[in-house]
Protein backbone atom coordinates (compact mmCIF):
# COMPACT_ATOMS: atom_id res chain seq x y z
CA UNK A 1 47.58 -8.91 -5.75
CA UNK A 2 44.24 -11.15 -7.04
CA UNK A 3 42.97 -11.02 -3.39
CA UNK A 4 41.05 -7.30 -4.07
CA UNK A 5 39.52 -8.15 -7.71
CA UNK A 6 38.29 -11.12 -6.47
CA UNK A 7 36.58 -10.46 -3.29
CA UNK A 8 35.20 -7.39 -5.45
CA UNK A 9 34.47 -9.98 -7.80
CA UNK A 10 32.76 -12.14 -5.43
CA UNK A 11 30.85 -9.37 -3.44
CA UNK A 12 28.97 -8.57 -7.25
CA UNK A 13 28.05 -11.93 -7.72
CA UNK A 14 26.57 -12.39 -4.25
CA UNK A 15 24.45 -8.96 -5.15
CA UNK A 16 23.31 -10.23 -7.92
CA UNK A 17 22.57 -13.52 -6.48
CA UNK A 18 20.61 -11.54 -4.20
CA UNK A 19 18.64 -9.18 -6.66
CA UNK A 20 17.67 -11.98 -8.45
CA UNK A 21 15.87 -13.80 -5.36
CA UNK A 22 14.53 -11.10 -4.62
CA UNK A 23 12.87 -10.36 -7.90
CA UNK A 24 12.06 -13.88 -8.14
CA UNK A 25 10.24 -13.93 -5.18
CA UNK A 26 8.89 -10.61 -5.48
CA UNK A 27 7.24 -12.28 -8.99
CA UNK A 28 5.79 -15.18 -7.08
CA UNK A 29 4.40 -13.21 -3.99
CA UNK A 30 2.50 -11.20 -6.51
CA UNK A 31 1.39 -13.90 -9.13
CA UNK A 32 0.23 -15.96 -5.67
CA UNK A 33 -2.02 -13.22 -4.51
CA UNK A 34 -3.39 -12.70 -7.92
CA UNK A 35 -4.34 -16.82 -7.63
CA UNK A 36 -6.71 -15.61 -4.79
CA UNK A 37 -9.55 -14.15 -7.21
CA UNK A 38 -9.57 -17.37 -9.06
CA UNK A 39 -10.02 -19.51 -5.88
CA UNK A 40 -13.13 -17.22 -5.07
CA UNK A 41 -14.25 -17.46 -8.12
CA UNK A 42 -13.97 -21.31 -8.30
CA UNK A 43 -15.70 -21.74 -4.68
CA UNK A 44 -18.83 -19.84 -5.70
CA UNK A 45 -19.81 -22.67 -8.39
CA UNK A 46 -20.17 -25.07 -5.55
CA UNK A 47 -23.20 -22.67 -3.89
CA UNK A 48 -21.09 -20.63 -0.66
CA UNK A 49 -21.36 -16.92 -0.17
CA UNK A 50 -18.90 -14.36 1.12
CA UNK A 51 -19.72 -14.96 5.11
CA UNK A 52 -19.38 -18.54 4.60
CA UNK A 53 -16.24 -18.70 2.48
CA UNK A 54 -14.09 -15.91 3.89
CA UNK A 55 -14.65 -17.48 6.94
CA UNK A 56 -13.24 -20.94 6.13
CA UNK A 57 -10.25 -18.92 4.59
CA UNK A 58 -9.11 -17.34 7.72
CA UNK A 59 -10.27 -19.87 9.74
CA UNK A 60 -7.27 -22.22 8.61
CA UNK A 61 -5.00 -18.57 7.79
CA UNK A 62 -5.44 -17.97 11.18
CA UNK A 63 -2.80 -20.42 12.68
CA UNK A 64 -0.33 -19.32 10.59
CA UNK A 65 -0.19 -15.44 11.17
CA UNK A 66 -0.90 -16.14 14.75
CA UNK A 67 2.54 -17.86 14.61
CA UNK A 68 4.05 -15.11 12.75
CA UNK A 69 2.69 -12.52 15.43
CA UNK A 70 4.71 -14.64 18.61
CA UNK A 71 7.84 -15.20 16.43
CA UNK A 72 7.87 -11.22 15.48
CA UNK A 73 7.33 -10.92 19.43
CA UNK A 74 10.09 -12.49 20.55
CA UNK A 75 12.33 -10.52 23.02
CA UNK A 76 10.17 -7.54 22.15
CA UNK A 77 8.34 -5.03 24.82
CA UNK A 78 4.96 -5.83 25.31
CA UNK A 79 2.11 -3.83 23.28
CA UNK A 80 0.94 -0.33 25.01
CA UNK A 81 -2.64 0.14 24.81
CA UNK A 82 -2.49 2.84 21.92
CA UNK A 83 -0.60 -0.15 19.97
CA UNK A 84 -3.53 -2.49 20.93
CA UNK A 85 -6.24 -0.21 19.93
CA UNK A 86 -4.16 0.70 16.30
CA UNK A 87 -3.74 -2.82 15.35
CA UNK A 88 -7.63 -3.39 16.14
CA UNK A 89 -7.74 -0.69 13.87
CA UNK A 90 -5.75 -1.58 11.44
CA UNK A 91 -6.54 -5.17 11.51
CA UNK A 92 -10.25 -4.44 10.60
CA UNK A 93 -9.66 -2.09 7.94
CA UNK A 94 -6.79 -3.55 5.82
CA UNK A 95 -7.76 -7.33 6.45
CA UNK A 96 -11.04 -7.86 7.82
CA UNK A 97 -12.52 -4.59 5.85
CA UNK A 98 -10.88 -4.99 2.82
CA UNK A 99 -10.93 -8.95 2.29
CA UNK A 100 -14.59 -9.24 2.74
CA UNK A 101 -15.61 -6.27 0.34
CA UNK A 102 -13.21 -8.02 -1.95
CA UNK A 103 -14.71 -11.69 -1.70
CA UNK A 104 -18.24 -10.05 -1.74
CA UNK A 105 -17.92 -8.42 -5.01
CA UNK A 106 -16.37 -11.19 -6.82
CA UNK A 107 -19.70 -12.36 -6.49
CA UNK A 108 -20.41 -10.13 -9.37
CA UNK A 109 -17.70 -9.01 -10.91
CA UNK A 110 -14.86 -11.08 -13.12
CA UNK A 111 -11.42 -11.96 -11.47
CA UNK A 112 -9.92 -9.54 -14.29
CA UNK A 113 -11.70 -6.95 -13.41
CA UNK A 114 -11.63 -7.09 -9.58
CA UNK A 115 -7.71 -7.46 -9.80
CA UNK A 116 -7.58 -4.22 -12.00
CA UNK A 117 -9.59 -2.29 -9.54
CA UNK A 118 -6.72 -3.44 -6.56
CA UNK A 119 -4.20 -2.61 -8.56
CA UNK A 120 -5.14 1.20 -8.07
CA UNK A 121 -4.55 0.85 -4.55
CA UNK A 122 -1.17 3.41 -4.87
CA UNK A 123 -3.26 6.23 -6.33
CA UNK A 124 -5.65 5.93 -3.23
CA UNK A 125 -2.89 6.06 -1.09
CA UNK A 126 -1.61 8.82 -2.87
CA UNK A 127 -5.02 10.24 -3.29
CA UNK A 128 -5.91 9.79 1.12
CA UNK A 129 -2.67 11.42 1.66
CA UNK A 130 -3.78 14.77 0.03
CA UNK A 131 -7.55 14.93 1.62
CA UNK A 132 -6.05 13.80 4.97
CA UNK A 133 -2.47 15.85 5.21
CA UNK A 134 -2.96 18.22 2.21
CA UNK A 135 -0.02 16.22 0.20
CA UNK A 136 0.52 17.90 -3.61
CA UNK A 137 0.16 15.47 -6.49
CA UNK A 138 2.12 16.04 -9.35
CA UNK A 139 0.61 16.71 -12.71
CA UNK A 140 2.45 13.71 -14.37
CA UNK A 141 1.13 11.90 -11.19
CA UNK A 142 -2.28 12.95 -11.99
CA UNK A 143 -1.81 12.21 -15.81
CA UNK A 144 -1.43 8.28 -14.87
CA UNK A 145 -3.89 8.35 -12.61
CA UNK A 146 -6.51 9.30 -15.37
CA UNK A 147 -4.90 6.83 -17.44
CA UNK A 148 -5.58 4.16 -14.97
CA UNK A 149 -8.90 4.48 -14.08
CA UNK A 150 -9.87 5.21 -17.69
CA UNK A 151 -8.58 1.91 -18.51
CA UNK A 152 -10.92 0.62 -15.13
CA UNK A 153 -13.82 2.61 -16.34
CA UNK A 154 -12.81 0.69 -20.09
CA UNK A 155 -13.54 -2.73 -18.45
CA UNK A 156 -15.91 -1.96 -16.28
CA UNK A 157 -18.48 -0.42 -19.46
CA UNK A 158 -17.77 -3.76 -20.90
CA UNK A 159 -18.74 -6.01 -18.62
CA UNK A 160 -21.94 -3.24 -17.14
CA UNK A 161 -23.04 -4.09 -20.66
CA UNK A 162 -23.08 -7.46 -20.40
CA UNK A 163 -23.99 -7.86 -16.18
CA UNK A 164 -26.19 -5.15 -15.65
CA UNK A 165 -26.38 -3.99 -12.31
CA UNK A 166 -25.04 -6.26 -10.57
CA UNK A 167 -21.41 -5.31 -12.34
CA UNK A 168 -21.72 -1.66 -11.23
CA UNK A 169 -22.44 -3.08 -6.99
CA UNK A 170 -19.68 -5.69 -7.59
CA UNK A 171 -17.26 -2.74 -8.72
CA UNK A 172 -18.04 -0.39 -5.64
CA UNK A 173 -17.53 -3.59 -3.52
CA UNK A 174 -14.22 -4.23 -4.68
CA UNK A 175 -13.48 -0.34 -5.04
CA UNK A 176 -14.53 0.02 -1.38
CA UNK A 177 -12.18 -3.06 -0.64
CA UNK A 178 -9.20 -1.08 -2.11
CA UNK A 179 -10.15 2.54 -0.05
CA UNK A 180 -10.23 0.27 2.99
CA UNK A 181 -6.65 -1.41 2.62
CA UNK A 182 -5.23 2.11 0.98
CA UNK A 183 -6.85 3.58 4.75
CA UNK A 184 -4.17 0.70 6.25
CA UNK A 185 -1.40 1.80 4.04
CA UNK A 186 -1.87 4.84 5.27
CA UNK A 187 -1.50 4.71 8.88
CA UNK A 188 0.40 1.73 9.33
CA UNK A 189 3.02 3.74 8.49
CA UNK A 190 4.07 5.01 12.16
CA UNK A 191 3.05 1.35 14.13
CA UNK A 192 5.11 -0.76 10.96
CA UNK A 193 8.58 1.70 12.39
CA UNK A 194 7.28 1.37 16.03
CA UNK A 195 6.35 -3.01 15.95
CA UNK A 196 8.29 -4.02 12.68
CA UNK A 197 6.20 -4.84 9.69
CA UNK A 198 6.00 -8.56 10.48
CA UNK A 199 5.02 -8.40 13.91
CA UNK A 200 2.33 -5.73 12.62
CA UNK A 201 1.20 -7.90 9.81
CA UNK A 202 0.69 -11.11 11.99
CA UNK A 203 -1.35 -9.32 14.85
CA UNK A 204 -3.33 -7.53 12.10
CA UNK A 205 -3.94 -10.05 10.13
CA UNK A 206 -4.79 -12.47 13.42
CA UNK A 207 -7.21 -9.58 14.36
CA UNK A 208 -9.30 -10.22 10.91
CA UNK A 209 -9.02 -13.71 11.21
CA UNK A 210 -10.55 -13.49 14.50
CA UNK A 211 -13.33 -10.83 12.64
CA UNK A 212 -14.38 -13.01 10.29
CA UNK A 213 -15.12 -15.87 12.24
CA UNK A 214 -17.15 -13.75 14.75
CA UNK A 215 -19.03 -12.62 11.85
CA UNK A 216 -20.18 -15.98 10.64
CA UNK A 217 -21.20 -16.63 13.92
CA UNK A 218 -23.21 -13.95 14.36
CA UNK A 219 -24.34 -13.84 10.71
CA UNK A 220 -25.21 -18.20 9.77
CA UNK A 221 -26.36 -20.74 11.15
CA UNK A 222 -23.80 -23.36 12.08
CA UNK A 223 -25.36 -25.58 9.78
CA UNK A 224 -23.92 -22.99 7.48
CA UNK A 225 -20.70 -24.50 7.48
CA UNK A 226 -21.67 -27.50 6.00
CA UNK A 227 -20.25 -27.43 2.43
CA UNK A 228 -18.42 -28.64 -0.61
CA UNK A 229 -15.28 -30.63 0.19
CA UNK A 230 -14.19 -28.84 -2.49
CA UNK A 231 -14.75 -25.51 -0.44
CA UNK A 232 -12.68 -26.78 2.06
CA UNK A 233 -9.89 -27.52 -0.14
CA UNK A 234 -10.01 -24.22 -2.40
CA UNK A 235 -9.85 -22.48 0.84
CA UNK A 236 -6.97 -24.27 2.68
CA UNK A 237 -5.25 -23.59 -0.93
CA UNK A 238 -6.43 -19.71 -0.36
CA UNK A 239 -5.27 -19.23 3.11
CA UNK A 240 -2.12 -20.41 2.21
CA UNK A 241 -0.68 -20.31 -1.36
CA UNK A 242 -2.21 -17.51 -1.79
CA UNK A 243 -2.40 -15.37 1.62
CA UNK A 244 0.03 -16.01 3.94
CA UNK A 245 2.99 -17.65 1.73
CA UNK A 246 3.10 -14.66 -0.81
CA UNK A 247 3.01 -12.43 2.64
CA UNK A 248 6.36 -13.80 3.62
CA UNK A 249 7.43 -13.84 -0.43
CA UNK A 250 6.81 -9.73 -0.45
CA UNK A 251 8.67 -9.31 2.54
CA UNK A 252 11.37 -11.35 2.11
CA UNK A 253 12.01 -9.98 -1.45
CA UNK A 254 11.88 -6.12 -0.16
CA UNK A 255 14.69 -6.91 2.43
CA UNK A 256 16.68 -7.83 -0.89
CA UNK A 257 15.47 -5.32 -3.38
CA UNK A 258 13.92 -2.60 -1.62
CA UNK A 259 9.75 -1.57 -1.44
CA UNK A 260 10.27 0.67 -5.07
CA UNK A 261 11.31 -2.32 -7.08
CA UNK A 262 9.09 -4.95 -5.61
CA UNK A 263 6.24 -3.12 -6.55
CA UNK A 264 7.40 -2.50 -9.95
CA UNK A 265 7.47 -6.57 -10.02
CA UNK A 266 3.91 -6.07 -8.82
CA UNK A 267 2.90 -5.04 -12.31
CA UNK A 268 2.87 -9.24 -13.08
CA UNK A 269 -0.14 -9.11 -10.84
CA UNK A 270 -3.20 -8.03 -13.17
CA UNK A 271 -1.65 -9.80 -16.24
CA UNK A 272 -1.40 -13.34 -14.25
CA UNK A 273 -5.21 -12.61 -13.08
CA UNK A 274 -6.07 -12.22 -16.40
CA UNK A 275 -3.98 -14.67 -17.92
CA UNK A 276 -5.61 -17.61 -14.69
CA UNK A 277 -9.21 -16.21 -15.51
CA UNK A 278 -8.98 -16.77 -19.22
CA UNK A 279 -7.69 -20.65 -18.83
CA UNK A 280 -9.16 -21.75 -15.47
CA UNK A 281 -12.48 -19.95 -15.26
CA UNK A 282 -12.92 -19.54 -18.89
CA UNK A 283 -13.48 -15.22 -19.06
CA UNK A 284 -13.62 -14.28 -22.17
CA UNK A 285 -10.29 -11.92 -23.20
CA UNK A 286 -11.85 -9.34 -25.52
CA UNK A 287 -10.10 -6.11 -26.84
CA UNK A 288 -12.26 -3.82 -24.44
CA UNK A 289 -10.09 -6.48 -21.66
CA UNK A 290 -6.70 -5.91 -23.09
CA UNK A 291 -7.25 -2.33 -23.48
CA UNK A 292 -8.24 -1.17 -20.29
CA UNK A 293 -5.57 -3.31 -18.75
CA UNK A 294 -2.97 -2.02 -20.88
CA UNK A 295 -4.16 1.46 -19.54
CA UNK A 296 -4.22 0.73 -15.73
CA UNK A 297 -0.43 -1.38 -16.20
CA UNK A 298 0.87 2.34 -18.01
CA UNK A 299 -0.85 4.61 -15.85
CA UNK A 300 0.04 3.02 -12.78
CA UNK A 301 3.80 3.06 -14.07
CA UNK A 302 3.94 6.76 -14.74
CA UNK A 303 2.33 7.36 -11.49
CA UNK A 304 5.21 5.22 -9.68
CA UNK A 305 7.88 6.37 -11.44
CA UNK A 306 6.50 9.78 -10.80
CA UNK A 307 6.36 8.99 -7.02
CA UNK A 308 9.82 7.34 -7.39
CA UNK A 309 11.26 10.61 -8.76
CA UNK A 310 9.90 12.59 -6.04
CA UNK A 311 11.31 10.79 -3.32
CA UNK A 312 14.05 12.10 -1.47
């Protein structure tokens, strides 16, 4: 007679059990990828530039997806040439693209910042989807994506005030880095059902490993790769901790609680920047700061749970 309530019983704990990895991973993919801004940050006091230091990074990432890409391969049919030519694609413009806009304009910009300006990435998806396939937006959609971008625009006054110039080219860096990995987002969608989103994510990502190394050798010297151990350390830390460990951390914690609440968890992101920049790289935290972030964290969850709502 106990048999029933307790396998019941023991089927909700193991759900739970499994919810709760999953948000606790889910947490630590996104507070790991925040931790990438900081190591940039960190590496430019020692003299690199973008060329030079997004090289190292996927110079010693590069290993590591390449082995994702053959275990995702295994027992799989072999790419068609369309397949080919879309991960070429896609590798340039969500990794290759998108990483070195981003590295370039934290050159001018503060980690804060830069990880505010990412964090709009959803509305530019949503945003692509209606220039390139005429998708509606919602009005409440719309409503938090005003929100959010006023509370970009917020930050990004404050620190144009104090950096001039060069805060307005670091911003359309950045900006340009999130347009480039929203254009991924958008038409990975077909190839991540066709290769699996592993396999898709390890070739990609091998493809802008392979782009950025070209580039430095096209672009420096190879004296140029003479630097800081310290360089050399920060991005060994990068390419892992912070690239491809919270890679497997996302996906691991959407096969146990589904893309729409792993993204909510993704909300940690811009607070942890913040929260790193303030007590490793000493940014100030002023109240123009915690305003505009407390705009982009609410507009960006009325826009989701807009999204959410429309979903089928």
């Amino acid at each position: 007679m106990n048999k029933v309530p307790s396998a019941q019983s023991e089927q909700a704990r193991a759900a739970r059990k499994r919810i709760a990895t999953g948000l606790a991973l889910a947490f630590m993919g996104s507070i790991a990828f925040s931790g990438k801004a900081i190591i940039v940050k960190l590496a430019y006091r020692y003299g690199v530039d973008a060329v030079t230091l997004i090289m190292y990074r996927m110079l010693f990432a590069l290993p590591i997806f390449a082995v994702m890409a053959w275990w995702a391969s295994r027992g799989k049919p072999p790419l068609t040439r369309k397949d080919w030519l879309g991960v070429l694609g896609l590798g340039v413009t969500g990794y290759y693209l998108a990483s070195f806009l981003d590295f370039a304009g934290l050159a001018y910009i503060s980690a804060s910042l830069e990880r505010l300006i990412l964090y709009l990435n959803p509305t530019l998806v949503v945003a692509l989807g209606w220039v390139l396939y005429r998708r509606g937006i919602r009005w409440p959609q719309a409503a938090g994506m005003l929100v959010s971008y006023a509370g970009v625009l917020l930050v990004f006054g404050h620190e144009a005030n104090l950096q001039g110039k060069d805060a307005a080219w670091g911003t359309l860096l950045v900006f340009l880095s999130a347009v480039s990995y929203a254009i991924y987002l958008v038409y990975s969608g077909e190839m991540v059902k066709r290769l699996g989103s592993l396999r898709l994510v390890g070739l990609a990502t091998t493809v802008a490993c392979l782009c950025c190394i070209a580039q430095f050798a096209v672009l420096r010297p190879l004296s140029a790769a003479v630097v800081a151990p310290e360089v050399i350390w920060l991005s060994v830390l990068n390419a892992t901790v912070c690239t491809a460990v919270p890679v497997l951390m996302v996906m691991m914690a959407i096969e146990r609680i589904g893309a729409g609440m792993a993204a909510q968890t993704g909300m940690v992101g811009p607070l942890s920047t913040i929260l790193m920049g303030v007590w490793i790289l000493g940014e100030p935290f002023t109240a123009w700061v915690a305003a505009g972030t407390v705009l982009v964290i609410a507009g960006i969850y009325i826009f989701t749970r807009m999204a959410q709502r429309r979903a089928p």
